[in-house]
Protein backbone atom coordinates (compact mmCIF):
# COMPACT_ATOMS: atom_id res chain seq x y z
CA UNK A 1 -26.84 5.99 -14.49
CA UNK A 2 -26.89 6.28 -10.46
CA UNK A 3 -23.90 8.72 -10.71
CA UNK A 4 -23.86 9.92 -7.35
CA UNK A 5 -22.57 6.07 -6.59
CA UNK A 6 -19.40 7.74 -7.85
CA UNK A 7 -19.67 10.95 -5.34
CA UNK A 8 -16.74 10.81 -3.99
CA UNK A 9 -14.40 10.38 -6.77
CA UNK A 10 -16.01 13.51 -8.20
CA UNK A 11 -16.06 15.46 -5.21
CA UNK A 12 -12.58 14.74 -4.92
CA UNK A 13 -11.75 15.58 -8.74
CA UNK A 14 -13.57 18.87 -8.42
CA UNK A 15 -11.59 19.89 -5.46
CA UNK A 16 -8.04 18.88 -6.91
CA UNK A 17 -9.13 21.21 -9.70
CA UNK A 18 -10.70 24.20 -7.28
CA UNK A 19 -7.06 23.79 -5.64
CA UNK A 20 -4.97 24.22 -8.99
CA UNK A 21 -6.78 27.15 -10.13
CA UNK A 22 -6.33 28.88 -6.31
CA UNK A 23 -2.95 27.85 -6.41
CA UNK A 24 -2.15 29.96 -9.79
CA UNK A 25 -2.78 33.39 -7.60
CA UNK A 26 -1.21 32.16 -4.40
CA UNK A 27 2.02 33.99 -3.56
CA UNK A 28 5.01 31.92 -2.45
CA UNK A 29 4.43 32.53 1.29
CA UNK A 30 1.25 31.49 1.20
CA UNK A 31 1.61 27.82 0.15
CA UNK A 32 0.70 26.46 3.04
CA UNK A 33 -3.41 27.47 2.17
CA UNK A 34 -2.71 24.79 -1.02
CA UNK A 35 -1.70 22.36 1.63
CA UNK A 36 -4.60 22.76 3.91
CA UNK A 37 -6.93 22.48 1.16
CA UNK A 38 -5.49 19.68 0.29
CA UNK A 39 -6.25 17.67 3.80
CA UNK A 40 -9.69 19.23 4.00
CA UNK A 41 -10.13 17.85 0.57
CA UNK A 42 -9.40 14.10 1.96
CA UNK A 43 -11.11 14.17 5.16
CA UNK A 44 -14.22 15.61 3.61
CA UNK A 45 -14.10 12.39 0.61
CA UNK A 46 -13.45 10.39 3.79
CA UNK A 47 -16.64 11.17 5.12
CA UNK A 48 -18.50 11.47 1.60
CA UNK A 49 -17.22 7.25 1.75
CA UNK A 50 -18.09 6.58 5.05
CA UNK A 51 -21.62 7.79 4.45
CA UNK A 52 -22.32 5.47 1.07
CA UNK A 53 -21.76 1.98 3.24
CA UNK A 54 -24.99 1.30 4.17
CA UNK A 55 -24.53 -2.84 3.89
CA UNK A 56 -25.65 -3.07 0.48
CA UNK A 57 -23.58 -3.81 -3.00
CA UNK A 58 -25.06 -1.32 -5.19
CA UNK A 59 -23.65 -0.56 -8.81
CA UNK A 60 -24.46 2.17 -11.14
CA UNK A 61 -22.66 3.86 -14.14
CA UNK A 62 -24.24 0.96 -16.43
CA UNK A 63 -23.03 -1.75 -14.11
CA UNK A 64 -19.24 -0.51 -13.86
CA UNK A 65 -19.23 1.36 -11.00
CA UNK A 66 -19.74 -0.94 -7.70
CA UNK A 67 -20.46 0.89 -3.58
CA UNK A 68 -20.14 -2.10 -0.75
CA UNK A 69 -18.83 -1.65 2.18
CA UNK A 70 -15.19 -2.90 1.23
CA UNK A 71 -15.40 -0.45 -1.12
CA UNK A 72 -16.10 2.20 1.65
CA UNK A 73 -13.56 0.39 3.92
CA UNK A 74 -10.50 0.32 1.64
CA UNK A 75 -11.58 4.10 0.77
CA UNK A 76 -11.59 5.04 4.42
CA UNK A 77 -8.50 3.40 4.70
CA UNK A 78 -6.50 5.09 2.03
CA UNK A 79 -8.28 8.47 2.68
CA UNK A 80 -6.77 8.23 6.29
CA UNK A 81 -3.37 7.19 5.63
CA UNK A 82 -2.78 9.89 2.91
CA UNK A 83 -3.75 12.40 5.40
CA UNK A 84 -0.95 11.12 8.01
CA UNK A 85 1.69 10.82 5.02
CA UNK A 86 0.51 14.39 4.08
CA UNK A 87 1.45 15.42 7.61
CA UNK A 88 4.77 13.62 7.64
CA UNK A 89 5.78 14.76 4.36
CA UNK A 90 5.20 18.52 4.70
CA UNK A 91 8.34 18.47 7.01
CA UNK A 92 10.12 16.79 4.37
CA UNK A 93 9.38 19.44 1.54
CA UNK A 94 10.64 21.91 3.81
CA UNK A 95 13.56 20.75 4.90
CA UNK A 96 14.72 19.44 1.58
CA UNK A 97 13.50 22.96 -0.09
CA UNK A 98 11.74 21.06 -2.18
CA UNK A 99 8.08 22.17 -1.32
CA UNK A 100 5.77 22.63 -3.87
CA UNK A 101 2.11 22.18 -4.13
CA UNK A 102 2.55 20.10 -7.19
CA UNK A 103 3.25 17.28 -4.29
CA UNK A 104 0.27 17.28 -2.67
CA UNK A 105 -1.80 17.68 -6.14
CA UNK A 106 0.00 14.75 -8.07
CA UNK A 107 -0.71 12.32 -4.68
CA UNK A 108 -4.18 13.14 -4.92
CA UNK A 109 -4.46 12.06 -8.64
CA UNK A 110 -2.86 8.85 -7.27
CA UNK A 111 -5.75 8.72 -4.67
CA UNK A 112 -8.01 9.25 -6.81
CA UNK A 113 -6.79 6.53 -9.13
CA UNK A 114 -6.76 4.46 -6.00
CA UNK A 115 -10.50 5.23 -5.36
CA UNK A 116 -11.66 4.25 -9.40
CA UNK A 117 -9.71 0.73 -8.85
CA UNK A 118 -11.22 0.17 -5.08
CA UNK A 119 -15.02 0.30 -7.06
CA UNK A 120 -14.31 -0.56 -10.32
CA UNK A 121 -16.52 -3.15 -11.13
CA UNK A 122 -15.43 -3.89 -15.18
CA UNK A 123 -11.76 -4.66 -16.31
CA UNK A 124 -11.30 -1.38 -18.26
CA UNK A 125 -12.07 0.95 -15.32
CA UNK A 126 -9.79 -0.93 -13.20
CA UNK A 127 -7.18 -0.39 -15.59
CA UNK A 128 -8.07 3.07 -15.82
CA UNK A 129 -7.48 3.94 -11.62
CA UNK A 130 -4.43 1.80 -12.14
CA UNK A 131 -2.84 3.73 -14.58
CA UNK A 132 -4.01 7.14 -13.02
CA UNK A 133 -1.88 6.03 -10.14
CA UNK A 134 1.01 4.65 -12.13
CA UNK A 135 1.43 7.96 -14.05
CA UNK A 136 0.86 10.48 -10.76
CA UNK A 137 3.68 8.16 -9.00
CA UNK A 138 6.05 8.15 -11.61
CA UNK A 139 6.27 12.05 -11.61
CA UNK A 140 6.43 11.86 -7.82
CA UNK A 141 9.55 9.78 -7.64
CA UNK A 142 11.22 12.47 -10.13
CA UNK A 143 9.71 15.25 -7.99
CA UNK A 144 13.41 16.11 -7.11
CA UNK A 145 14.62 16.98 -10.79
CA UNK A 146 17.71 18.31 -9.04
CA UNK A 147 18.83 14.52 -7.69
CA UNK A 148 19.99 12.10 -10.46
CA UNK A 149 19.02 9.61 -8.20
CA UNK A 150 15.19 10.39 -8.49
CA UNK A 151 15.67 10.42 -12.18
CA UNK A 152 16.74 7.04 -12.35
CA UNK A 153 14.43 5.75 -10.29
CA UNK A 154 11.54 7.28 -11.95
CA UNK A 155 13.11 5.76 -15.27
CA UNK A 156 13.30 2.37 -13.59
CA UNK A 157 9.76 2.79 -12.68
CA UNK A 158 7.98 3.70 -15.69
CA UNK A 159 9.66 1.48 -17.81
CA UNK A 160 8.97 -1.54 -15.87
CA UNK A 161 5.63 -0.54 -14.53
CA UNK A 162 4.90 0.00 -18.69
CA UNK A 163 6.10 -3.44 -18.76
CA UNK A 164 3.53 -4.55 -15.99
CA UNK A 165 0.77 -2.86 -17.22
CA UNK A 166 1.15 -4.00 -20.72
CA UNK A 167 1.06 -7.76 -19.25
CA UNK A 168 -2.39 -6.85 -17.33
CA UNK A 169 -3.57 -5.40 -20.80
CA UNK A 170 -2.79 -8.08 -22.49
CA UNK A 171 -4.55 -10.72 -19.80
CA UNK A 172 -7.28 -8.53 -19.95
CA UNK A 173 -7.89 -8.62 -23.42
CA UNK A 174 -7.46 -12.56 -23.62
CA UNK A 175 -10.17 -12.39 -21.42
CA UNK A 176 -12.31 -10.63 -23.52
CA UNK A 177 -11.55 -12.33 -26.16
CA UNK A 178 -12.91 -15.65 -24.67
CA UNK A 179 -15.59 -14.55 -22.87
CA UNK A 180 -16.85 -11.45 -24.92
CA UNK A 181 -17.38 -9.38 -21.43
CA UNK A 182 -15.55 -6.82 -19.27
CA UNK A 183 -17.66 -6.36 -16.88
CA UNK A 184 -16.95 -8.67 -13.66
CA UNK A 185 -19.78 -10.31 -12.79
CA UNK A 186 -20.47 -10.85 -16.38
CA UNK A 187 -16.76 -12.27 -16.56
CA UNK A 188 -17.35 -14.34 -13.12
CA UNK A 189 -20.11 -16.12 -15.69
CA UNK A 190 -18.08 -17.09 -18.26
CA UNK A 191 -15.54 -18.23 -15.45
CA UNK A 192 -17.61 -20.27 -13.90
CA UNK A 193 -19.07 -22.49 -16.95
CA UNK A 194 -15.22 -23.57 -17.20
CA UNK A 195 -12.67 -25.86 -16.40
CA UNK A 196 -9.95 -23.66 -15.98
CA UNK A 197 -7.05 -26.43 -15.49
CA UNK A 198 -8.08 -27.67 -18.92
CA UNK A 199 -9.07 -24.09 -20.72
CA UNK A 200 -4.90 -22.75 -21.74
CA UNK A 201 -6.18 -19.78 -22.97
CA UNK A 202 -8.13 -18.95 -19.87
CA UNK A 203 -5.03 -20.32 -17.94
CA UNK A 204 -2.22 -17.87 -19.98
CA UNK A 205 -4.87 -15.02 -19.04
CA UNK A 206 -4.73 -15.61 -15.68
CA UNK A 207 -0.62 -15.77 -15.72
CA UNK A 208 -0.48 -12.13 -17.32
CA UNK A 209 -3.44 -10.74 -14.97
CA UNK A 210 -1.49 -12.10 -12.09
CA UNK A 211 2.05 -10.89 -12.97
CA UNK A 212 0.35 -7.37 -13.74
CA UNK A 213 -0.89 -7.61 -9.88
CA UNK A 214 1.61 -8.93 -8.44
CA UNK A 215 4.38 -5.83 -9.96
CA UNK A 216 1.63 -3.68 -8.18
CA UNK A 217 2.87 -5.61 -5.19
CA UNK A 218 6.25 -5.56 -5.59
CA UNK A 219 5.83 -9.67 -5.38
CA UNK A 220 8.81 -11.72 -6.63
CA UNK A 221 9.76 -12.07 -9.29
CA UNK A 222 8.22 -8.87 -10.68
CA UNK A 223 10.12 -7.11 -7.43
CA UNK A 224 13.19 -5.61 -9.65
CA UNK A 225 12.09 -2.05 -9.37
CA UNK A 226 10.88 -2.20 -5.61
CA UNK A 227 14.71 -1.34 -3.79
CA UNK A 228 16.26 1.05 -6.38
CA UNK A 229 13.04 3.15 -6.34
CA UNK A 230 12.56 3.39 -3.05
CA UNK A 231 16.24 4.22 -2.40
CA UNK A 232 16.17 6.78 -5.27
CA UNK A 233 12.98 8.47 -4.77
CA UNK A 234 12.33 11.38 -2.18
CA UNK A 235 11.78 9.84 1.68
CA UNK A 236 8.05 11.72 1.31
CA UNK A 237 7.46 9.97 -2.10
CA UNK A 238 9.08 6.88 -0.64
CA UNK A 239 6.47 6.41 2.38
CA UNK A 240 3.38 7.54 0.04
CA UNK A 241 4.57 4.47 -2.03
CA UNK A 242 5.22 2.16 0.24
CA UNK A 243 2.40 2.45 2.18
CA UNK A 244 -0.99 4.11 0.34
CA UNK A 245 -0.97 2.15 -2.38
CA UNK A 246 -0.73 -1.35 -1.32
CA UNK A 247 -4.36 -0.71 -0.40
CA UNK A 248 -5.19 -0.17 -3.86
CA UNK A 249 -3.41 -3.25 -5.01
CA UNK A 250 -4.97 -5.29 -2.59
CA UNK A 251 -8.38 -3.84 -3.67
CA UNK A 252 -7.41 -4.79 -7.38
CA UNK A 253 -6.49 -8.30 -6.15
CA UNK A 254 -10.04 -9.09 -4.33
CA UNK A 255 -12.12 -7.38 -7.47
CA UNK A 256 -10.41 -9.21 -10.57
CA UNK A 257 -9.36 -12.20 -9.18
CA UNK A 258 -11.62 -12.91 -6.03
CA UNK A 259 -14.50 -11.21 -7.15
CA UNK A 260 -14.46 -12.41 -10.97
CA UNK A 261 -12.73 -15.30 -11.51
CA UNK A 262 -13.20 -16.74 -7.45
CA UNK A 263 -14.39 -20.29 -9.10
CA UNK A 264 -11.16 -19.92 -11.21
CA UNK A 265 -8.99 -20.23 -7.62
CA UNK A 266 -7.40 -23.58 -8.52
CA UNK A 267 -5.61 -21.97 -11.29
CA UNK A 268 -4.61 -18.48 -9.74
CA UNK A 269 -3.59 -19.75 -6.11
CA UNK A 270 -0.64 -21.66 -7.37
CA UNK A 271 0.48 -18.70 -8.69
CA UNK A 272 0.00 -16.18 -5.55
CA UNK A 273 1.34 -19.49 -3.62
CA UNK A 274 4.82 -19.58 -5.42
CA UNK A 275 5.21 -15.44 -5.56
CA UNK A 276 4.10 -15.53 -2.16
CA UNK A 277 6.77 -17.89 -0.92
CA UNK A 278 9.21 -16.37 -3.32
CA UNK A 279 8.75 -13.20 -1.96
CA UNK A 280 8.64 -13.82 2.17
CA UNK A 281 12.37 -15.67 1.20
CA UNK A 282 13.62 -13.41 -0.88
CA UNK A 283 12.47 -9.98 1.13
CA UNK A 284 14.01 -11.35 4.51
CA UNK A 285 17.43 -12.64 3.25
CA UNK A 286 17.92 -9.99 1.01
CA UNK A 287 17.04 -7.28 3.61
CA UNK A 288 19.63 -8.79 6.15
CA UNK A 289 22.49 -7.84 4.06
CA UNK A 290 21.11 -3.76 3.27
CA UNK A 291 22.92 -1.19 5.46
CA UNK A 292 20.58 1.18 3.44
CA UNK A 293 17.52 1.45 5.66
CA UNK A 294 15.33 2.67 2.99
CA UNK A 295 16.62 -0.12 0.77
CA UNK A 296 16.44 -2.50 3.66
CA UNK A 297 12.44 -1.44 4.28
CA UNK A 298 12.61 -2.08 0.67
CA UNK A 299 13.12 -5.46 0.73
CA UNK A 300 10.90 -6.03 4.37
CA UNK A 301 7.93 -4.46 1.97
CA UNK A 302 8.67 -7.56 -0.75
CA UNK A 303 8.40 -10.10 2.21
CA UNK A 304 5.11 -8.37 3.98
CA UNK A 305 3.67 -8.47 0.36
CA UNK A 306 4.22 -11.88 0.08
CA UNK A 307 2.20 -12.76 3.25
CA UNK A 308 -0.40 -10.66 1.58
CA UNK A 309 -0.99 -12.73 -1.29
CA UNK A 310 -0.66 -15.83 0.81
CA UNK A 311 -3.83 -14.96 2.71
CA UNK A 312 -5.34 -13.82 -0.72
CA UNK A 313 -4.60 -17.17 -2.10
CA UNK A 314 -6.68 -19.48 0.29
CA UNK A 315 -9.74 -17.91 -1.55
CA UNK A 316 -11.51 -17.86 1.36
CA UNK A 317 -13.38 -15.02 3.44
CA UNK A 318 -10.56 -15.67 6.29
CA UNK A 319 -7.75 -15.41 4.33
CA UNK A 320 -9.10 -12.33 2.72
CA UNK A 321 -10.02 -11.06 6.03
CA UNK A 322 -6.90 -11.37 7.37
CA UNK A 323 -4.93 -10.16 4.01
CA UNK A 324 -7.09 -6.90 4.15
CA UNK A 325 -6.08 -6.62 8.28
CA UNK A 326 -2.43 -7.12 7.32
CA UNK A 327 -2.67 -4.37 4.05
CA UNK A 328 -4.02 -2.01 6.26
CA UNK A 329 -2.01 -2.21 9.72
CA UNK A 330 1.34 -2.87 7.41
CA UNK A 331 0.47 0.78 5.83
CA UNK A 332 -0.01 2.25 8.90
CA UNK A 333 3.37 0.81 10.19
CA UNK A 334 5.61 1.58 6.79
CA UNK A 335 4.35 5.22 6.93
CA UNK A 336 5.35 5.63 10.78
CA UNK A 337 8.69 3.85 9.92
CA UNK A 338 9.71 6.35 7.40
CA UNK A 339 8.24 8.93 9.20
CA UNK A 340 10.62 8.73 11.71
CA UNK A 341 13.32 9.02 9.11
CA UNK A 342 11.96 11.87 7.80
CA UNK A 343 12.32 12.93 11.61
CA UNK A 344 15.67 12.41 11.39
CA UNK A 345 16.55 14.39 8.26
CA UNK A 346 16.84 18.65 8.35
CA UNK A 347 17.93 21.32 5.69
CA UNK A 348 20.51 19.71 3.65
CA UNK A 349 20.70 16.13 5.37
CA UNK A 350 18.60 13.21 4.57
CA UNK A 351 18.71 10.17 6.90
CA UNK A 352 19.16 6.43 4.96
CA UNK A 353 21.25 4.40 6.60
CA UNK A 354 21.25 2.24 9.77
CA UNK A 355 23.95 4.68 10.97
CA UNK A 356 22.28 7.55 10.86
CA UNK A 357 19.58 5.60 13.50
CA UNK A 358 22.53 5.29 16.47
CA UNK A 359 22.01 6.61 19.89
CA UNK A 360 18.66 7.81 19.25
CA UNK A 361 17.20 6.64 22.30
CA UNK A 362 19.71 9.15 23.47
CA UNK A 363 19.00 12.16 21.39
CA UNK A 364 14.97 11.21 21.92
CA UNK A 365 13.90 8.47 24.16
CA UNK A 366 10.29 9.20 22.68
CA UNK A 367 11.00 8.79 19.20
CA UNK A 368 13.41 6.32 19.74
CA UNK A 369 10.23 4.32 21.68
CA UNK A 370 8.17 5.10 18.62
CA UNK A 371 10.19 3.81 16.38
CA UNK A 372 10.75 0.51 18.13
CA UNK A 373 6.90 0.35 18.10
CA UNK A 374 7.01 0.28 14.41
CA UNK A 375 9.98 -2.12 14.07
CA UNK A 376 8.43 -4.24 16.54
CA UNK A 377 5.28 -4.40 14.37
CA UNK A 378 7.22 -4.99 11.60
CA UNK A 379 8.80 -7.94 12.48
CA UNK A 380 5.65 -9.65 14.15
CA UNK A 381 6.55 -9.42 17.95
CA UNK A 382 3.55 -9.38 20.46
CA UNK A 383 2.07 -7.08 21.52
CA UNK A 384 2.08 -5.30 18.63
CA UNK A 385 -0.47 -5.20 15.46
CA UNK A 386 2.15 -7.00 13.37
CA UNK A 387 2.12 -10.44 15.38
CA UNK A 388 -1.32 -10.63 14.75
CA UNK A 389 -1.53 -9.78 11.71
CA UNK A 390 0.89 -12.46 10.97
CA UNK A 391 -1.08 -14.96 13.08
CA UNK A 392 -4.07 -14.30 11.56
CA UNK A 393 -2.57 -15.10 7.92
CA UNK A 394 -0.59 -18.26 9.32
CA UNK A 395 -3.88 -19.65 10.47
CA UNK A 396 -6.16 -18.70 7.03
CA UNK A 397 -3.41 -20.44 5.24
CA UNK A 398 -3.49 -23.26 7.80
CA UNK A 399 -7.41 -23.64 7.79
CA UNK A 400 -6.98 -24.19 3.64
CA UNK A 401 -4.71 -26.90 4.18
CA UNK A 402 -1.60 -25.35 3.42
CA UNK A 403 0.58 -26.80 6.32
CA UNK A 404 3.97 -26.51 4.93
CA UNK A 405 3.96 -23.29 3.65
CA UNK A 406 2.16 -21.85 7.02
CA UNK A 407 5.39 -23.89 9.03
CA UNK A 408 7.54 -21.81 6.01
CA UNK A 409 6.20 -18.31 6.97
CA UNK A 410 6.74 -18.89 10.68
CA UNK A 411 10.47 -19.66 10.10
CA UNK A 412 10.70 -16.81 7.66
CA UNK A 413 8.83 -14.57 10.43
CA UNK A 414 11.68 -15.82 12.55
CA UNK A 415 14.60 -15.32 10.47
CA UNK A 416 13.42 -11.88 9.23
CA UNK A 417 13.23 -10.36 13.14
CA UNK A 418 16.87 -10.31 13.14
CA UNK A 419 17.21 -6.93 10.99
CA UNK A 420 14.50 -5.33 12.67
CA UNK A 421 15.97 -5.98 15.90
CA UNK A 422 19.90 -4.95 14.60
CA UNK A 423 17.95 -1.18 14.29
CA UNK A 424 16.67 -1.38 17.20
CA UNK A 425 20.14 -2.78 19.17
CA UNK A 426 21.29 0.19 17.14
CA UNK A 427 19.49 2.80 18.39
CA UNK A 428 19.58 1.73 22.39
CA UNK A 429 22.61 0.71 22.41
CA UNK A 430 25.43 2.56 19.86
CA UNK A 431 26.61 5.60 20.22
CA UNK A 432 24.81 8.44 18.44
CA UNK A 433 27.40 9.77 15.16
CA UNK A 434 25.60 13.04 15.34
CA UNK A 435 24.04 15.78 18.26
CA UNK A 436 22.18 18.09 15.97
CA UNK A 437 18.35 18.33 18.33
CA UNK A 438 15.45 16.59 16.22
CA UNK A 439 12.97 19.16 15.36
CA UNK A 440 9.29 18.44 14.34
CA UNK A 441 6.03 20.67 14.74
CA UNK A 442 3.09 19.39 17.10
CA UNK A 443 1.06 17.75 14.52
CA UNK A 444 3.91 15.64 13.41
CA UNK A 445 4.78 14.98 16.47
CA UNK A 446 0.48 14.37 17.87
CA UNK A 447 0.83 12.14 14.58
CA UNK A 448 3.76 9.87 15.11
CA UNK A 449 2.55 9.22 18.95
CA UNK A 450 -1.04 8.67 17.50
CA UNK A 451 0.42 6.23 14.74
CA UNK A 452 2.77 4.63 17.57
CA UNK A 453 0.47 4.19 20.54
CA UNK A 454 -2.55 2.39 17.83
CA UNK A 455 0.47 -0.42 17.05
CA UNK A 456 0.23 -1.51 20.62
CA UNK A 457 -3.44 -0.83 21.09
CA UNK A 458 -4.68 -2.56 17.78
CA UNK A 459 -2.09 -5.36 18.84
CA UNK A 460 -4.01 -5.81 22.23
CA UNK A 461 -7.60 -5.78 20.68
CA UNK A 462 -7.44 -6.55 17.05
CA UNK A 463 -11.42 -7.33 16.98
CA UNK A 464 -12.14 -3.92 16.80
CA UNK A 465 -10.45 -3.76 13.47
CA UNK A 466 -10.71 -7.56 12.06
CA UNK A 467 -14.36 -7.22 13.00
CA UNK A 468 -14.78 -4.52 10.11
CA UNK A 469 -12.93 -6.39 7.42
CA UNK A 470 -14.34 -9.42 7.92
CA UNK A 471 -17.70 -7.55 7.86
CA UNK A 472 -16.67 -5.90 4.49
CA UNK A 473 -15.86 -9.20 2.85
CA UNK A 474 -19.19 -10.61 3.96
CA UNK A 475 -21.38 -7.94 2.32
CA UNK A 476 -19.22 -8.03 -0.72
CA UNK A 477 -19.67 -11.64 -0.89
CA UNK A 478 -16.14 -13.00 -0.86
């Protein structure tokens, strides 16, 4: 069985349930011992992750369970940025009187979910971590029962994501049906004895498996719930989603369709090719219009998502590189970016609109700075993290022989700057609509700086990092 290839998962599932039963004889002012349990809890499964990559692919659980050192990376990865988000949202909860351990325990089921899909290594466990981290989210975005808008967003989302995971079900079983296995080597088998341009049923598999992804995504044209949920949902639940979980979804992309149907790629990259497109388009026009800034970093998510699956969809250990540099540095940067509006918000106020960013660089010169780091990033201007991320995906695409769509992205790249830099003409140079001193305690603060300063430094030596991903793929075999 080899179950302690799985140690982390259940250290971390033993913990979350340690923490409920403490947090039954907790009194109210002592919530914050739930909390710190809770980011002991990921930085010990951190290390638990970092000490199975040893530069073997090992599997266990009767072949369904997978450890390589992408899965260690991507678990790192999400371990990490749930911490930070944990930080930044504490402030959130308090000011919005809204803190309740529940928060932290329902975003570690999501991790955990997170952590089942990153080494799943058969189709049903996969859809297992997904749907642990569809059902945790869709309570979190109705955390605030007392805000109609939360409500309807959580609606939004579960129908729709019900939607999306029926379609992935339904792929899935096609695929079973044809090939008699689950498991994804065993699947990569039956994949690779056909001709999938001429095989419909194996092509209409691949459609639903895709579409089922890509709503993960928030890829066009399964985007519809992306905007309204992240304008309707709490700011904290807002940057968990918009940030954390895109890890996951790129970790679902690489096992099921680069990992088990990778001699398939003629059929799937047309697909990621045309959401991709559709979705760098779509995001930046869109986005230009929104004077909502959580609805505008709505719509700057769909494009970044799109460049994702662009580098996914060379199918080669470049692109995927590059598409698991860009995941990871674009999750750093959407966190920071609504960490700042978190900032922004006290008791009674929350901050959402590209108003409510005027004159900060007088109120704080520092955050304002910050900030600019992250929009900076965001929009792909040297020398932050974001412009090479972007390169590095332009050039993977390049190297396959897409030339037109790589000259696409690099108009779309320039086209899209323009809303970034409105918020940040906003912020240097209007007027600020409101005096009232931005508060924060020092981790928040140690955090934000941290999260700021490694945007410029990552953007000045990106090795470091695209050294370990493309060392990741290679052991994985991609």
């Amino acid at each position: 069985m080899n179950i302690a290839i799985a140690m982390p998962e259940i250290f971390l599932l033993s913990t979350i349930c340690l923490i409920l039963l403490i947090d039954v004889f907790l009194r109210e002012d002592c919530r914050m011992v739930s909390y710190l349990l809770t980011q002991v809890a990921v930085l010990a499964t951190a290390l638990l992750a970092y000490g199975a990559m040893d530069g073997n692919k090992t599997t266990g659980l009767n072949g369904m369970y997978v450890s390589d050192d992408l899965a260690g990376v991507l678990k790192i990865s999400i371990l990490l940025l749930t911490f930070g988000v944990f930080v930044y949202a504490r402030k959130y909860l308090k000011d919005q009187n809204i803190w309740q351990s529940e928060f932290f325990l329902l975003a570690l089921f999501a991790v955990l979910g997170m952590l089942i899909m990153v080494s799943a290594n058969h189709l049903l466990v996969v859809y297992l971590g997904l749907e642990l981290l569809a059902l945790s989210m869709y309570a979190l975005v109705a955390f605030n029962r007392d805000d109609g808008r939360s409500s309807e967003a959580a609606m939004k989302y579960f129908v729709l994501g019900a939607v999306a995971s029926g379609l992935l079900l339904y792929g899935i079983s096609i695929l079973y049906g044809l090939s008699g296995k689950l498991e994804l080597t065993e699947v990569l088998a039956y994949v690779s004895a056909q001709n999938v341009l001429e095989n419909i049923p194996l092509l209409f598999a691949l459609v639903f498996i895709v579409a089922g992804i890509s709503f993960k995504f928030g890829a066009v044209p399964f985007h519809m719930w992306v905007p309204d949920v992240y304008q309707g949902a709490p700011t904290a639940v807002t940057m968990f989603l918009g940030s954390v979980p895109k890890v996951a979804a790129l970790a679902m992309l690489l096992r099921v369709l680069a990992e088990s149907m990778g001699t398939a790629q003629a059929g799937w990259a047309q697909l990621l090719l045309v959401f991709g497109l559709l979705s760098v388009f779509l995001g930046n026009f869109v986005a230009i219009a929104q004077l909502n800034l959580k609805r505008m970093l709505a719509y700057s998510t769909i494009a970044h998502m799109g460049f994702i699956l662009l580098g996914a969809m060379t199918g080669t250990t470049d692109g995927y590189s590059a598409a698991l540099f860009y995941t990871i540095t674009y999750a750093m940067m959407a966190a920071g970016g609504f960490a700042i509006l978190i900032l922004l918000g006290r008791e009674g106020f929350e901050a959402e609109t590209l108003d409510d960013l005027k004159g900060l660089n007088e109120r704080n010169p520092w955050y304002a700075f910050v900030m600019m780091v992250f929009l900076f990033s965001m929009a792909g201007i040297p020398p932050t993290v974001g412009f090479y991320a972007k390169l590095s995906i332009i050039q993977a695409v390049m190297q396959a022989g897409y030339l037109w769509p790589a000259v696409f992205m690099v108009l779309m790249s320039v086209i899209g700057a323009y809303y970034y830099l409105r918020a940040i003409k906003m912020m240097y140079f209007d007027k600020p609509e409101q005096d009232a001193p931005i508060k924060a305690d020092l981790d928040f603060t140690v955090l934000i700086s941290v999260n700021g300063v490694l945007m410029v430094l990552l953007g000045l030596f990106p090795s470091a990092l695209m050294g370990i991903c493309s060392a990741a793929m290679v052991t994985s075999h991609l």
